[in-house]
C-alpha atoms as a PDB file:
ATOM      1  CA  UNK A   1     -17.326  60.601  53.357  1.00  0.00           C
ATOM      2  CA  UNK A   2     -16.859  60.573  49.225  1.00  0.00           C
ATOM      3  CA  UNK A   3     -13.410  59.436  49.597  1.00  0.00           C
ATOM      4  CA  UNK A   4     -14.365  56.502  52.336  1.00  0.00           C
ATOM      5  CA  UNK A   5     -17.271  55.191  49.727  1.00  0.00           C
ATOM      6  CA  UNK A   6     -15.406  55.166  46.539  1.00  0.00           C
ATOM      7  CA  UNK A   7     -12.753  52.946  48.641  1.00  0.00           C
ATOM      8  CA  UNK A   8     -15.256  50.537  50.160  1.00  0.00           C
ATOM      9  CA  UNK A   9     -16.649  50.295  46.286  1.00  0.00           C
ATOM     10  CA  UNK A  10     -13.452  49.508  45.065  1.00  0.00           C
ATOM     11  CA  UNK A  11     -12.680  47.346  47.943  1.00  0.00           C
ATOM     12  CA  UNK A  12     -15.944  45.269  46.998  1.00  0.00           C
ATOM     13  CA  UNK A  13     -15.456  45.108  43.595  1.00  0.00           C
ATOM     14  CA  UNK A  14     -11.793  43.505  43.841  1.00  0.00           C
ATOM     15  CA  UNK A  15     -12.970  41.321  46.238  1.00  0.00           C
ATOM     16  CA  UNK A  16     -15.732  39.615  44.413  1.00  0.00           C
ATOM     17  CA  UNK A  17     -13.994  39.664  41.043  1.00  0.00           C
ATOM     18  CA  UNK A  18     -11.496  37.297  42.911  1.00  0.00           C
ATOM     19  CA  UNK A  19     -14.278  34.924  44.130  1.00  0.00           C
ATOM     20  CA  UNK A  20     -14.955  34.978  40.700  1.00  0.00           C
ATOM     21  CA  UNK A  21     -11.819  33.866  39.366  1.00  0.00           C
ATOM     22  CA  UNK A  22     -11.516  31.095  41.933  1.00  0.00           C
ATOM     23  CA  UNK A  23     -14.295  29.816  41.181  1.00  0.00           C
ATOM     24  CA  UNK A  24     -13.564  30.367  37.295  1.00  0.00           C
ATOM     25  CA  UNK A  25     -10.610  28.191  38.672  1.00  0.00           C
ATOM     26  CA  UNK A  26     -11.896  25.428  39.955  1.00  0.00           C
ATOM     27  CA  UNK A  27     -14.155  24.948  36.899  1.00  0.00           C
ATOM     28  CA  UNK A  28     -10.912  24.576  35.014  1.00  0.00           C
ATOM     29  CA  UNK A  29      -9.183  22.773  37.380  1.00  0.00           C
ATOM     30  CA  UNK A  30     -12.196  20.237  37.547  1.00  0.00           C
ATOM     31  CA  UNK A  31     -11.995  19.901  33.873  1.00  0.00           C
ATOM     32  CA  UNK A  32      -8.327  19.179  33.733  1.00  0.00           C
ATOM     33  CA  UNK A  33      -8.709  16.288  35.880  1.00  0.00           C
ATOM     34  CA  UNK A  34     -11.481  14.739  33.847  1.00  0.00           C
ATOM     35  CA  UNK A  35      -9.097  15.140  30.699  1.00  0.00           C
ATOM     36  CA  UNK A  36      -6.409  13.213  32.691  1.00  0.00           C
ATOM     37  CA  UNK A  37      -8.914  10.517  33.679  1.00  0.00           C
ATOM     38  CA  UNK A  38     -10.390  10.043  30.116  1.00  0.00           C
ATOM     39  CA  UNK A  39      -7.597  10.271  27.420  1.00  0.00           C
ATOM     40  CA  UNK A  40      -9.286   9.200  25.222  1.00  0.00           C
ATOM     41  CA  UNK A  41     -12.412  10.618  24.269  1.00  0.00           C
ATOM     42  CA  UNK A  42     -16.017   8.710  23.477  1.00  0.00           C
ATOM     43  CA  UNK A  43     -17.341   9.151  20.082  1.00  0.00           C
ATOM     44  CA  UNK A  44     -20.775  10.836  20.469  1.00  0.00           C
ATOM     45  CA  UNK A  45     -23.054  10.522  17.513  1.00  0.00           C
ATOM     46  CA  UNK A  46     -26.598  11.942  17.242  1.00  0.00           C
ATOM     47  CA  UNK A  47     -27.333   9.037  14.316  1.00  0.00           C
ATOM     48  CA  UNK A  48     -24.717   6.849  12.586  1.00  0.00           C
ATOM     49  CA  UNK A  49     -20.970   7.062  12.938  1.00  0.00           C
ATOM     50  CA  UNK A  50     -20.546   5.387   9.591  1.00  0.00           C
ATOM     51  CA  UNK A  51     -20.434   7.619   6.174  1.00  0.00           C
ATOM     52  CA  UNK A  52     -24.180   7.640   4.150  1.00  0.00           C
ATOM     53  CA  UNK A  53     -24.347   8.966   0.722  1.00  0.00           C
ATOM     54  CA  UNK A  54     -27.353  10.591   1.184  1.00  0.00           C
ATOM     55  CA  UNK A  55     -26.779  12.034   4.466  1.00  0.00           C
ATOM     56  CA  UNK A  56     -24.298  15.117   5.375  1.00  0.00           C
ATOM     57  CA  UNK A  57     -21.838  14.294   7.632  1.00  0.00           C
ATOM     58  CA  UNK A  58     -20.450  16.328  10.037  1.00  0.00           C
ATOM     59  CA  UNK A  59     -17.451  15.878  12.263  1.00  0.00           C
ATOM     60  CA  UNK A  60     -16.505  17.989  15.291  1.00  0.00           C
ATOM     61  CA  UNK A  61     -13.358  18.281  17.512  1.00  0.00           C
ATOM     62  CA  UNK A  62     -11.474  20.714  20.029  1.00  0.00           C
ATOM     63  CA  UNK A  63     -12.686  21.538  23.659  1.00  0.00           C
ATOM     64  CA  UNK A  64     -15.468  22.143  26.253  1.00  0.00           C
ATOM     65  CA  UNK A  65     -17.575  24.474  23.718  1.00  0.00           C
ATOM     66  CA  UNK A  66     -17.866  21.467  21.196  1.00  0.00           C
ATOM     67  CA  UNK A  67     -18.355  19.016  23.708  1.00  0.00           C
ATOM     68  CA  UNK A  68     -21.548  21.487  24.791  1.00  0.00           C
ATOM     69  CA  UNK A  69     -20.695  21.897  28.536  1.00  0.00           C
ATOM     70  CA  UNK A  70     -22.969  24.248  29.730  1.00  0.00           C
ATOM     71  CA  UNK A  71     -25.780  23.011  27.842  1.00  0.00           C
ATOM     72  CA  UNK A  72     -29.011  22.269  29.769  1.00  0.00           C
ATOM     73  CA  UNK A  73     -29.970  19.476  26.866  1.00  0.00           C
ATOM     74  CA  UNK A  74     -25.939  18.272  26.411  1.00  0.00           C
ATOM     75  CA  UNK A  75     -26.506  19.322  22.564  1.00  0.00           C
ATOM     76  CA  UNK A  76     -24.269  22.055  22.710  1.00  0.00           C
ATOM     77  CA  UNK A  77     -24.039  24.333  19.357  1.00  0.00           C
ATOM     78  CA  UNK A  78     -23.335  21.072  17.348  1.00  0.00           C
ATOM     79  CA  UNK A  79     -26.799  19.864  17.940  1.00  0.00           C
ATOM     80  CA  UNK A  80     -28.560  22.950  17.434  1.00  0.00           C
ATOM     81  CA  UNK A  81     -26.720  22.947  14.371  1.00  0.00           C
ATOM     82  CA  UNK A  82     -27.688  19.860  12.978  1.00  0.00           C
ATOM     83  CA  UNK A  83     -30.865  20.257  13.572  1.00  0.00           C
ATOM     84  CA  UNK A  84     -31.179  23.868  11.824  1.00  0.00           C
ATOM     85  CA  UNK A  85     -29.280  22.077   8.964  1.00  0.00           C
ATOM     86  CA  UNK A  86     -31.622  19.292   8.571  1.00  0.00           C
ATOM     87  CA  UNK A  87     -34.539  21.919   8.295  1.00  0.00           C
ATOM     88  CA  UNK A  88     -32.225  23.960   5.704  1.00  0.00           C
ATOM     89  CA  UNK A  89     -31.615  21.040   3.788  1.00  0.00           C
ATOM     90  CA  UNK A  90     -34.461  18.485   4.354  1.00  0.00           C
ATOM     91  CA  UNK A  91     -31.912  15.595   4.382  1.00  0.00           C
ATOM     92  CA  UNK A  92     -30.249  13.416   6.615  1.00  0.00           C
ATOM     93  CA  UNK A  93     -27.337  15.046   8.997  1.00  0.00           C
ATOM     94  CA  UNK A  94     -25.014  12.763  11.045  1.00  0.00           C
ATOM     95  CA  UNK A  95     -22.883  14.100  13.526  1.00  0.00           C
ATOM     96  CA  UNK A  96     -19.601  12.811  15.424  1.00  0.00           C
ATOM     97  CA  UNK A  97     -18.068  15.178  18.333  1.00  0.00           C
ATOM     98  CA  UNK A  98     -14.928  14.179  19.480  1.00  0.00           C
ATOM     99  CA  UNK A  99     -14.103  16.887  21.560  1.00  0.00           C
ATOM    100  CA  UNK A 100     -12.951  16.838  24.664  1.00  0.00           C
ATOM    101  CA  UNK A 101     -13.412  19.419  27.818  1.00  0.00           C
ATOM    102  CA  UNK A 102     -10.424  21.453  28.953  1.00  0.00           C
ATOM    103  CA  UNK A 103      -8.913  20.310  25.633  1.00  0.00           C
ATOM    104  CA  UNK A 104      -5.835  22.759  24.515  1.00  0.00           C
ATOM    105  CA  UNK A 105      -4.274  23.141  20.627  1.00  0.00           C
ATOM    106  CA  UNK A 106      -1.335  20.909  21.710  1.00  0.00           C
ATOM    107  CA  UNK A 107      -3.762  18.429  23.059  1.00  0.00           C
ATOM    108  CA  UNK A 108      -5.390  18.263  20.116  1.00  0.00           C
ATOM    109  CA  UNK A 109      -2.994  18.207  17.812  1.00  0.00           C
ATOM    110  CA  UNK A 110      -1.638  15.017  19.867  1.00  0.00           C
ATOM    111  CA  UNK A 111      -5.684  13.546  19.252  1.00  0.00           C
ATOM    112  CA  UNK A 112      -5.139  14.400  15.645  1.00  0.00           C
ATOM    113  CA  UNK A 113      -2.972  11.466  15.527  1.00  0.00           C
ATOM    114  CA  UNK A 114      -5.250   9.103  16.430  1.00  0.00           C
ATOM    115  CA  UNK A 115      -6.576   6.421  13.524  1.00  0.00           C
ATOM    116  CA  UNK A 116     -10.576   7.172  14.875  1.00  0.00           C
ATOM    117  CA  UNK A 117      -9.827  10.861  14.506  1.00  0.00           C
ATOM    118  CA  UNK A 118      -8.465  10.883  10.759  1.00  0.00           C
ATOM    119  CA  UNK A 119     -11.020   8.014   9.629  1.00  0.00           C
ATOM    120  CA  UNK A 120     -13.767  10.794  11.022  1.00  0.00           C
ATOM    121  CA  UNK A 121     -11.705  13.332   9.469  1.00  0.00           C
ATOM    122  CA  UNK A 122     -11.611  11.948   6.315  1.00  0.00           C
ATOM    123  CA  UNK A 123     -15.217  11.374   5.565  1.00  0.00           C
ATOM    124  CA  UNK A 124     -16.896  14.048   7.062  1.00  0.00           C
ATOM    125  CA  UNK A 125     -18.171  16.542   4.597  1.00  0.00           C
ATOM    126  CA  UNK A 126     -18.608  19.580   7.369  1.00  0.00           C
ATOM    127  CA  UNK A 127     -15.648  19.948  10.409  1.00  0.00           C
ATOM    128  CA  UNK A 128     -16.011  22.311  12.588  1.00  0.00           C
ATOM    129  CA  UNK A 129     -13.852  22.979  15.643  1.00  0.00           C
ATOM    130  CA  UNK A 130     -13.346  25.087  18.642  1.00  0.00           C
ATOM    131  CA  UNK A 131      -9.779  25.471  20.294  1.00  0.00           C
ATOM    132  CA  UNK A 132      -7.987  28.245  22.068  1.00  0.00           C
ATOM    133  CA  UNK A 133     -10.029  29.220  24.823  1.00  0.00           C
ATOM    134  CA  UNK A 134      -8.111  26.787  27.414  1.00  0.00           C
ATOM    135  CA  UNK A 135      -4.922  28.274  25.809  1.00  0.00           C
ATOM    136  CA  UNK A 136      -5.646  32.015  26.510  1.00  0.00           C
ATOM    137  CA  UNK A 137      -7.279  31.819  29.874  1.00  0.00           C
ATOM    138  CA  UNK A 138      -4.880  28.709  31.138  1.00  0.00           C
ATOM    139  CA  UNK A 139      -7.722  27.549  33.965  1.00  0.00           C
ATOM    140  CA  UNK A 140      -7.962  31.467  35.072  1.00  0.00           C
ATOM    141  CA  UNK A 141      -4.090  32.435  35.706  1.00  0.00           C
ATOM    142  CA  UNK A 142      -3.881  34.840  32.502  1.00  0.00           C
ATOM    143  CA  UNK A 143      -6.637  36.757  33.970  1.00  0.00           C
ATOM    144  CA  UNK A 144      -4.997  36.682  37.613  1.00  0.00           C
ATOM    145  CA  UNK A 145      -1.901  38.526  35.682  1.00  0.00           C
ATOM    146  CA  UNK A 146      -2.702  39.585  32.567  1.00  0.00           C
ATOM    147  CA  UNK A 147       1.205  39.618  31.805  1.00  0.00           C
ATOM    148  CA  UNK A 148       1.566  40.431  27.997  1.00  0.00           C
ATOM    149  CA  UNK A 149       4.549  38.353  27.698  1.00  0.00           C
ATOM    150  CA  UNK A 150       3.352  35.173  28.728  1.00  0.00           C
ATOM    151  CA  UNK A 151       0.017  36.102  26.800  1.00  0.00           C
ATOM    152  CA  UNK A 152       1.895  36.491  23.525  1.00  0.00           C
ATOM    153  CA  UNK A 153       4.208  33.499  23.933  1.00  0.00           C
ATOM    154  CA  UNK A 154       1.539  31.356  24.398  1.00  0.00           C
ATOM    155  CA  UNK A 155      -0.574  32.937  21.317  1.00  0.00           C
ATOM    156  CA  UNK A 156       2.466  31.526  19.475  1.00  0.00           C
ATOM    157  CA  UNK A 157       2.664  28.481  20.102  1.00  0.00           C
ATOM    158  CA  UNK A 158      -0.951  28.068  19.774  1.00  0.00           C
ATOM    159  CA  UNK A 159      -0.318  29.633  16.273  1.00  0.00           C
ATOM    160  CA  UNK A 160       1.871  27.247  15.705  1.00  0.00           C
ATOM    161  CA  UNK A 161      -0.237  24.323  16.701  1.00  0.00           C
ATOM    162  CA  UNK A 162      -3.083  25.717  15.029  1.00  0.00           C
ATOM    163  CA  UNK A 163      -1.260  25.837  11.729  1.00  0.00           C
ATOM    164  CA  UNK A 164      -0.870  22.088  12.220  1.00  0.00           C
ATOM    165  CA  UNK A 165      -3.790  20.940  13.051  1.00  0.00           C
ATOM    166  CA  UNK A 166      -5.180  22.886   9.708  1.00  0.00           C
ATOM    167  CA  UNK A 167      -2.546  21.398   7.690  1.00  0.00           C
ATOM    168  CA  UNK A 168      -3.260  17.783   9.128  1.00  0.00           C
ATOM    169  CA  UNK A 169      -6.848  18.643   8.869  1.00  0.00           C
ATOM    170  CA  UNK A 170      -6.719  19.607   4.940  1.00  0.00           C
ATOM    171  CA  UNK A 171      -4.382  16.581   3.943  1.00  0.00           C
ATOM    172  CA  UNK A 172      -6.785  14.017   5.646  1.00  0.00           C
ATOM    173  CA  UNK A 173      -9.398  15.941   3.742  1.00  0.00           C
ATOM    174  CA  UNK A 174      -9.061  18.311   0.688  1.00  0.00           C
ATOM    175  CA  UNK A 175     -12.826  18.444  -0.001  1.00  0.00           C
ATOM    176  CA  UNK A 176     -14.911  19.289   3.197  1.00  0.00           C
ATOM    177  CA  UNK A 177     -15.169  23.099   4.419  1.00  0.00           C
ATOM    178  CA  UNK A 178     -14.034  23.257   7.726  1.00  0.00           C
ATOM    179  CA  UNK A 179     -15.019  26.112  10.426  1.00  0.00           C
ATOM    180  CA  UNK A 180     -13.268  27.301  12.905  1.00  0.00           C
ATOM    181  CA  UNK A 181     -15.438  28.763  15.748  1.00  0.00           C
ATOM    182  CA  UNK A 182     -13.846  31.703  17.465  1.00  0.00           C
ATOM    183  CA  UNK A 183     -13.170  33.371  20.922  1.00  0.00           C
ATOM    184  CA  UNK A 184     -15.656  35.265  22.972  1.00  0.00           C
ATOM    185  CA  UNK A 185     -14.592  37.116  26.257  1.00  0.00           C
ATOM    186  CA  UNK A 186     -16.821  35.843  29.074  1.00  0.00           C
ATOM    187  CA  UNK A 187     -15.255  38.456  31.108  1.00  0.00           C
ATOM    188  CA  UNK A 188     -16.696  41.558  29.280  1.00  0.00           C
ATOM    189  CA  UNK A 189     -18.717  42.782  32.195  1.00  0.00           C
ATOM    190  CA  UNK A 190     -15.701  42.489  35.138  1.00  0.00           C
ATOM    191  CA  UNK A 191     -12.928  44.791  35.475  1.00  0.00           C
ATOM    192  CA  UNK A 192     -10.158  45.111  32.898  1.00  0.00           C
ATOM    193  CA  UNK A 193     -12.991  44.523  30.201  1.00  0.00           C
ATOM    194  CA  UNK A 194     -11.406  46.586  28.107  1.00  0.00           C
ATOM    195  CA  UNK A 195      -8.147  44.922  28.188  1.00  0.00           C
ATOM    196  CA  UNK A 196      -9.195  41.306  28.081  1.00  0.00           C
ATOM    197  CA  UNK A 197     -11.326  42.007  25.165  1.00  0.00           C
ATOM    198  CA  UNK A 198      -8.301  43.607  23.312  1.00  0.00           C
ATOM    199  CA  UNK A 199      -6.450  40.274  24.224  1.00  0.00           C
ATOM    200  CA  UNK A 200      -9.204  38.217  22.695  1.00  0.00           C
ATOM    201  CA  UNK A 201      -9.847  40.032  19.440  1.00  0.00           C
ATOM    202  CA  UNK A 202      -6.353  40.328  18.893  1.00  0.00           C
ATOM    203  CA  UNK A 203      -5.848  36.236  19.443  1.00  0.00           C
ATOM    204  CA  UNK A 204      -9.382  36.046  16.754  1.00  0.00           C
ATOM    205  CA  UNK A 205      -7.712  38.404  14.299  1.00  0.00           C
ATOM    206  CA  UNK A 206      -4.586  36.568  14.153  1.00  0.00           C
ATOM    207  CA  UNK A 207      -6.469  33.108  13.828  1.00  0.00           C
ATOM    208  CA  UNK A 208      -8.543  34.400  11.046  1.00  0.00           C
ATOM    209  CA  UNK A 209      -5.741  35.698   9.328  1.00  0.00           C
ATOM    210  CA  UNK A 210      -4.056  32.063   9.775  1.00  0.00           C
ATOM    211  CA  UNK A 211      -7.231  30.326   8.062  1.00  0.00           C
ATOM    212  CA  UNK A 212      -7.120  32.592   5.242  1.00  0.00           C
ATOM    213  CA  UNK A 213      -3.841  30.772   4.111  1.00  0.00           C
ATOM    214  CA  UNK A 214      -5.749  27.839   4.020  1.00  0.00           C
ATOM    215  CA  UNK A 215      -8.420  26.997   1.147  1.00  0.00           C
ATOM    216  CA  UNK A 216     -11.581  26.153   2.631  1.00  0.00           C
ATOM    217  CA  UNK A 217     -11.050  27.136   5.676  1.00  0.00           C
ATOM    218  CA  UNK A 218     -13.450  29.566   7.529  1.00  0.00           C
ATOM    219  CA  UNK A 219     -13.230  31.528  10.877  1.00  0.00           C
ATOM    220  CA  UNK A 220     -16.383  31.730  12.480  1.00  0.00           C
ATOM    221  CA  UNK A 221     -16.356  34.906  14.547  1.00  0.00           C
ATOM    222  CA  UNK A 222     -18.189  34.675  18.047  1.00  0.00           C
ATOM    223  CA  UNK A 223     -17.025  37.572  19.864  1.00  0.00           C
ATOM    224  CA  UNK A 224     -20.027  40.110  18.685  1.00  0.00           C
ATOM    225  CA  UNK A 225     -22.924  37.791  19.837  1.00  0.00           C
ATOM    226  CA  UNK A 226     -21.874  38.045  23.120  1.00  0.00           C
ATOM    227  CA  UNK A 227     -19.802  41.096  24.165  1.00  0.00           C
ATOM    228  CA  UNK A 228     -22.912  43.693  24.915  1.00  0.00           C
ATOM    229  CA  UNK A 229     -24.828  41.266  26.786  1.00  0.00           C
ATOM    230  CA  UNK A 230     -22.953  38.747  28.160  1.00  0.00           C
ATOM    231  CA  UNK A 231     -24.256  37.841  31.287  1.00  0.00           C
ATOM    232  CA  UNK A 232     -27.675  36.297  29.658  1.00  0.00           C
ATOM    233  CA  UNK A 233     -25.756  33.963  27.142  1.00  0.00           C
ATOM    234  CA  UNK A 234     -23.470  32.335  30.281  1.00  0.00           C
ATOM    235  CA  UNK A 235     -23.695  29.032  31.775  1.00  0.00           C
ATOM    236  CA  UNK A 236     -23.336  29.234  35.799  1.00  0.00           C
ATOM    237  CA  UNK A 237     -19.908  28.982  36.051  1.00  0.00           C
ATOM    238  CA  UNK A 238     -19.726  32.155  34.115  1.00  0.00           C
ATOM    239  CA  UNK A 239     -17.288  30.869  31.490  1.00  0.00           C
ATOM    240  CA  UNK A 240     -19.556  28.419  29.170  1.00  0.00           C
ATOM    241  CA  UNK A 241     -22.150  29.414  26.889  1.00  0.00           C
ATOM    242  CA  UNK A 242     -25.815  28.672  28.452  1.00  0.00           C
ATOM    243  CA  UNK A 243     -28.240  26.906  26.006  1.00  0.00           C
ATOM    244  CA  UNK A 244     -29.152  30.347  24.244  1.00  0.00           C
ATOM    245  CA  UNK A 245     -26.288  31.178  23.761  1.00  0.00           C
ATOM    246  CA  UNK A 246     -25.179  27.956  21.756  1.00  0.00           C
ATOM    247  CA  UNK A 247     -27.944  28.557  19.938  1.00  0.00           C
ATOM    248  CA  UNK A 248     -26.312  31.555  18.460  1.00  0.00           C
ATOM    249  CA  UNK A 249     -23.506  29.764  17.930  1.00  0.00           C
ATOM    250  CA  UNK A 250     -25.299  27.612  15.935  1.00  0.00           C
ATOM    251  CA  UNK A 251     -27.353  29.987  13.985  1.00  0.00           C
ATOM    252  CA  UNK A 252     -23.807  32.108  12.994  1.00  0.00           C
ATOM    253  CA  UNK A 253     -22.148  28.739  11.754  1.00  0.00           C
ATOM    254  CA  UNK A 254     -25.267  27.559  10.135  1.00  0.00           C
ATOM    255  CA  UNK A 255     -25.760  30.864   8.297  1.00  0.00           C
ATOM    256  CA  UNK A 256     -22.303  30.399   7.029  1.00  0.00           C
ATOM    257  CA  UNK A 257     -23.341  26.559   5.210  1.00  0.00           C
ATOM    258  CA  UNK A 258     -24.495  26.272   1.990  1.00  0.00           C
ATOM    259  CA  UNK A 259     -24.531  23.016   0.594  1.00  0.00           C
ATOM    260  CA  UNK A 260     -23.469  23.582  -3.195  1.00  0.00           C
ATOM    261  CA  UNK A 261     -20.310  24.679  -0.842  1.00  0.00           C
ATOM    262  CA  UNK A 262     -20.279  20.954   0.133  1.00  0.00           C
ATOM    263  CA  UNK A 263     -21.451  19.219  -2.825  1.00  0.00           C
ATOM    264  CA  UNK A 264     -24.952  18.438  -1.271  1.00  0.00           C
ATOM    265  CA  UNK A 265     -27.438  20.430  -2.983  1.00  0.00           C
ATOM    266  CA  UNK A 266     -31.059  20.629  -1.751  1.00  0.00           C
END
């Protein structure tokens, strides 16, 4: 009778952790589509697109996380973010998100080439970016596998990319800090926890390391705000933060701003 439960158990688990990943799946898969309907991104602004001297700007790029899908309000963490800056700072914050859902490094190195993107680039005083998530989980097949070698191929080319878009990044702009938001593992609470979370710390540790060859540029990490309690910081499809948990998000990069950093004193 032991042996017959601890197979049903196991039985039940596998099956709904691969309900899960279709789903997971067809999230991606319904993001992927939108990218190929939309190439090119709208501009989203929460005031004026155009540079003010007396205001901070901020510019944002990468995927789904910057874009805010998830979000009950559509701010995402860039919104909560401006709007714990403007209390920090008591001045003026304008914001311009160009990012795009389902958006990978080599897609957005390709965006980086774009004359909208490097104007924005260019006069923003704050970037910061998300990227790599779509890389890693490729719409749900890494997890399907979890085959190290096509894991750590792909790492490198996103290194690679990465590298790029920071270089890119820093010549259209020497002055403004930018931050890189990292990887959490939305799957912390399914089987093979232990070894996705190993794949995502190692793919944050390597980043990091990456922006430390860069001056200026800063690697938020993400990964301990949500690993012990996961499930409450999720959006429904169980990959996307939920509004709280852009809010921390937003608090981490905030905490991380200081505006004698970026030449706007209080």
């Amino acid at each position: 009778m032991k042996k017959y439960t601890l197979t049903l158990v196991s039985f039940v688990s596998i099956a709904a952790s691969l309900l899960w990943l279709f789903g997971l799946g067809w999230t991606f898969q319904d993001q992927f589509s939108a990218n190929k309907k939309f190439d090119q991104p709208k501009v989203k602004t929460d005031s004026v697109t155009s540079k003010q001297d007396d205001a901070l700007s901020i510019f944002a790029l990468g995927d789904s996380l910057t874009r805010g899908t998830g979000d009950a309000d559509g701010n995402g963490y860039t919104g909560y973010l401006s709007d714990l800056l403007k209390k920090k700072s008591e001045q003026e914050i304008t914001l311009v998100n160009t990012a795009v859902k389902g958006e990978t490094s080599s897609g957005l190195l390709k965006q980086m080439k774009q004359s909208e993107i490097q104007r924005q680039a260019k006069q923003a005083d704050v970037i910061v970016m998300t990227i790599g998530g779509n890389d890693l989980f490729q719409q749900g097949a890494a997890l399907e596998s979890l085959n190290m070698d096509t894991i750590n191929s792909q790492k490198q080319l996103y290194l690679t990319n990465v590298k790029k878009i920071y270089e890119q990044l820093r010549a259209q702009n020497e002055e403004a800090v930018i931050y890189h938001v990292g990887l959490y593992n939305p799957f912390s609470n399914l089987p093979d926890a232990k070894t996705t979370s190993s794949i995502v710390r190692d793919w944050n540790f390597q980043t990091a390391e990456m922006a430390a060859n860069f001056e200026n540029i800063i690697y938020v990490p993400t990964f301990d705000l949500f690993q012990l309690q996961v499930e409450n910081y999720l959006y429904t499809d169980q990959f996307h933060p939920n509004t709280e948990g852009y809010k921390l998000i937003a608090e981490r990069v905030a905490s991380l701003i200081t505006f004698e950093q970026e030449g706007n004193e209080s």
